[in-house]
Protein backbone atom coordinates (compact mmCIF):
# COMPACT_ATOMS: atom_id res chain seq x y z
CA UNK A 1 0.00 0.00 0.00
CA UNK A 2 3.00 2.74 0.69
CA UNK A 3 4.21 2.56 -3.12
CA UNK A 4 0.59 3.38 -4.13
CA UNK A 5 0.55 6.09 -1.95
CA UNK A 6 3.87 7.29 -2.29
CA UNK A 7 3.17 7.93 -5.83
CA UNK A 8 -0.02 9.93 -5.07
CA UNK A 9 1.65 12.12 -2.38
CA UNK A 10 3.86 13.22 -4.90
CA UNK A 11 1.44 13.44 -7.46
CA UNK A 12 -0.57 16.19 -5.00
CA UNK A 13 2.41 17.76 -4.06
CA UNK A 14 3.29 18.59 -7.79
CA UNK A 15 -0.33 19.53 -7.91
CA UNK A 16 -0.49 21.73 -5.31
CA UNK A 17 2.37 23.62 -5.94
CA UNK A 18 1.21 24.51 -9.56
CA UNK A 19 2.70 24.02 -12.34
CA UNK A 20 4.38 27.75 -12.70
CA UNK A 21 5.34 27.62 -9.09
CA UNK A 22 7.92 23.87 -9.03
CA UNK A 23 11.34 24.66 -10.10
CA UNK A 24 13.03 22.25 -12.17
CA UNK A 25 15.24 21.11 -9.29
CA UNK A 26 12.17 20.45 -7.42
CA UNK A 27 10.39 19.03 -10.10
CA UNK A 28 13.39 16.44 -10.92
CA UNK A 29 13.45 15.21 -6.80
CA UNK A 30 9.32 14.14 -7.07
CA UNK A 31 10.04 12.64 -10.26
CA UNK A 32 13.08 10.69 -8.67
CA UNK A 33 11.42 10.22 -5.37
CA UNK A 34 8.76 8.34 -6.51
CA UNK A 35 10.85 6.14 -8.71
CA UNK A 36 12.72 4.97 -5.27
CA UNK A 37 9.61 4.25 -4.21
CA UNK A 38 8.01 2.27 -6.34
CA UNK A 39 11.31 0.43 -6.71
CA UNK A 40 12.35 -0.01 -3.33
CA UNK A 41 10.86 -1.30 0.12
CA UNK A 42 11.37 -0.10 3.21
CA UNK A 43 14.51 -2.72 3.70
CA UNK A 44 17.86 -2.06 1.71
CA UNK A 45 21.45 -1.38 2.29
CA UNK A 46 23.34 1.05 0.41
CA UNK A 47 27.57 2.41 0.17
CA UNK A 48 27.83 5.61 1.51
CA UNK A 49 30.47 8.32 1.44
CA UNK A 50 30.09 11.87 2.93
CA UNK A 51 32.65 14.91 2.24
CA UNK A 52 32.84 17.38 5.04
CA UNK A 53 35.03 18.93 7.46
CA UNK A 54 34.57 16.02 9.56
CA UNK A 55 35.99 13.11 11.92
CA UNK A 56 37.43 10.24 9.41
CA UNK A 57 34.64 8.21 11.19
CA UNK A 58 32.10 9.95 9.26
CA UNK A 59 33.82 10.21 6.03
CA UNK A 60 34.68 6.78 5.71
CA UNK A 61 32.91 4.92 2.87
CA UNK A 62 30.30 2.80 4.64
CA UNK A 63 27.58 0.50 4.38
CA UNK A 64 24.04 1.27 5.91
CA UNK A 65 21.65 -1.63 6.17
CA UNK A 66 18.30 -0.09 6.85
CA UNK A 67 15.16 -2.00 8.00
CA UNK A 68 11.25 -1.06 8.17
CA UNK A 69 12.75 2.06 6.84
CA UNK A 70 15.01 2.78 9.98
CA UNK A 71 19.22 3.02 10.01
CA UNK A 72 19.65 -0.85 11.56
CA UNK A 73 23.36 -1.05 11.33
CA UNK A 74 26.49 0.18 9.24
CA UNK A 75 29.95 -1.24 8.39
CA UNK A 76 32.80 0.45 7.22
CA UNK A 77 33.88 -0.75 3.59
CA UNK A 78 37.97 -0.75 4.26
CA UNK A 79 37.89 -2.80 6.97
CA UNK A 80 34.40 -4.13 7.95
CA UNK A 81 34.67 -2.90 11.55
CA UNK A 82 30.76 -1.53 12.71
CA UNK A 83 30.03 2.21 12.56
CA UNK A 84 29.87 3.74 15.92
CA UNK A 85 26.00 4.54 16.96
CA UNK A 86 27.41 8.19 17.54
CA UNK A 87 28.56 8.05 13.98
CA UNK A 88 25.05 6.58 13.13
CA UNK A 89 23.04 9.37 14.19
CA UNK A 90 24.66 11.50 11.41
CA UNK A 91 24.34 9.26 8.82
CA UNK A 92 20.89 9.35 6.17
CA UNK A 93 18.51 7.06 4.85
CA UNK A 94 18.14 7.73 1.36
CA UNK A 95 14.36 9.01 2.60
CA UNK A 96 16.01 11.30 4.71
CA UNK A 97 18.40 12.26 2.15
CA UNK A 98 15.49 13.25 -0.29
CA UNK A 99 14.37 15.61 2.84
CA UNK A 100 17.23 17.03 3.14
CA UNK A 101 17.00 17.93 -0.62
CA UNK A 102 13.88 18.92 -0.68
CA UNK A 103 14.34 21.32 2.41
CA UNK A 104 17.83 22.26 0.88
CA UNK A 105 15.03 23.54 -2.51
CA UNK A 106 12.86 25.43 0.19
CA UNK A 107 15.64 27.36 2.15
CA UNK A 108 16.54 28.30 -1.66
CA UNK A 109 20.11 27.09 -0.98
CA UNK A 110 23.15 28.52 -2.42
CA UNK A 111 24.21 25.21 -4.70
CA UNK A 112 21.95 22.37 -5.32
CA UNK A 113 23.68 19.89 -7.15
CA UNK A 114 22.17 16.25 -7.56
CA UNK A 115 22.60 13.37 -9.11
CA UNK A 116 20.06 10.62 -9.91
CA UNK A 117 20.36 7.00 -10.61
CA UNK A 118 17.94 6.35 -13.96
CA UNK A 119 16.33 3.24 -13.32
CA UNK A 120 16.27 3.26 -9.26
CA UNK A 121 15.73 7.32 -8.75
CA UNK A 122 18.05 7.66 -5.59
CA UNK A 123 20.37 10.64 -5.56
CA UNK A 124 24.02 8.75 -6.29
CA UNK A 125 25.77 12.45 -6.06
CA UNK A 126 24.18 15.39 -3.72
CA UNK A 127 26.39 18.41 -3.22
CA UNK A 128 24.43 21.24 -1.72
CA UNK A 129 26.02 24.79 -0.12
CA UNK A 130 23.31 25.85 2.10
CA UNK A 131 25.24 29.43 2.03
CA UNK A 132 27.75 31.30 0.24
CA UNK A 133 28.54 33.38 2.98
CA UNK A 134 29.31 30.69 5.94
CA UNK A 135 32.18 28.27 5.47
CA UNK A 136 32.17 24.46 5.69
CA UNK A 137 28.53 23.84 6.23
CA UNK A 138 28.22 22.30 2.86
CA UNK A 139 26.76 18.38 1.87
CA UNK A 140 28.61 16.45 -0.23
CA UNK A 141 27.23 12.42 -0.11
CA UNK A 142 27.82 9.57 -2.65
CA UNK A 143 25.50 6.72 -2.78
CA UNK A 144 26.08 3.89 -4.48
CA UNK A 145 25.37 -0.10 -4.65
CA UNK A 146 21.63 0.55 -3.15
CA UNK A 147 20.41 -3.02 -3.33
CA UNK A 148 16.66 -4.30 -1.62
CA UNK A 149 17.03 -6.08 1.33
CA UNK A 150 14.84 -9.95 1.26
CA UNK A 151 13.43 -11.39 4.40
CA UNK A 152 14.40 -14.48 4.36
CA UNK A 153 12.68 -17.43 6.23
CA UNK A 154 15.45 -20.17 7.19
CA UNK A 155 17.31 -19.78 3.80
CA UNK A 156 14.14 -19.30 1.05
CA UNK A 157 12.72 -15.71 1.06
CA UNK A 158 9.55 -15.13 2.92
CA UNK A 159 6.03 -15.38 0.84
């Protein structure tokens, strides 16, 4: 029922905001966001690398596992060790990601750059500079390797 409704919520929201009103950044993240959605469930993992002025921690290419749509776990790529829960609390689903995109569109940020994957719609590239006058407060994420997640029932999948 969510990928149903997914797809109308965006559908309204185009609608509501007119068709003079969406800019084509804005217009490109529904399109995209509802793509993910039909295509994905609320279970996947995905590679993730962040560019910041931050600990190596967080910049460290990772990968999330996410279940029923919430951050269950993360493992660094280089050397499989887990990802710190403090580290966790920074990190985005690739919901939350689209948020942060769409809020980035609102605030009418300084540089919105994004990248889309064509047959999945998740961002794979999101660079956004939230200000041209304040230093390192900038978003720069790669996301790669986003795969569905199958519950599995002893080793057949569940259904």
């Amino acid at each position: 029922m969510r990928l149903p409704l997914a797809f109308v919520f965006a559908s309204a929201l185009a609608a509501c905001t007119g068709s003079g009103s969406s800019t084509p950044e804005e217009t490109e993240l529904q399109t995209q966001q509802a793509k993910f959605q039909t295509n994905m469930s609320d279970s996947y993992q995905f590679d993730a690398r962040r560019s910041c002025e931050c600990t190596s921690e967080t910049t460290r290419e990772m990968r999330v596992t996410v279940t029923n749509g919430t951050i269950s776990g993360a493992f660094y790529l280089d050397d499989e060790s887990q990802v710190s829960a403090q580290v966790l609390e920074h990190v985005m689903t690739i919901e939350e990601t689209f948020e942060e995109i769409q809020s980035a569109i609102e605030d009418d940020a300084h540089l919105i750059h994004v990248e889309y994957d064509t047959e999945l719609g998740f961002p794979t590239s999101v660079a956004i500079d939230y200000s041209e006058q304040i230093a390192d407060e900038e978003l720069s994420l790669v996301i790669r390797n986003v795969q569905t997640l199958v519950e599995t029932c002893g080793r057949r999948p569940c259904g």
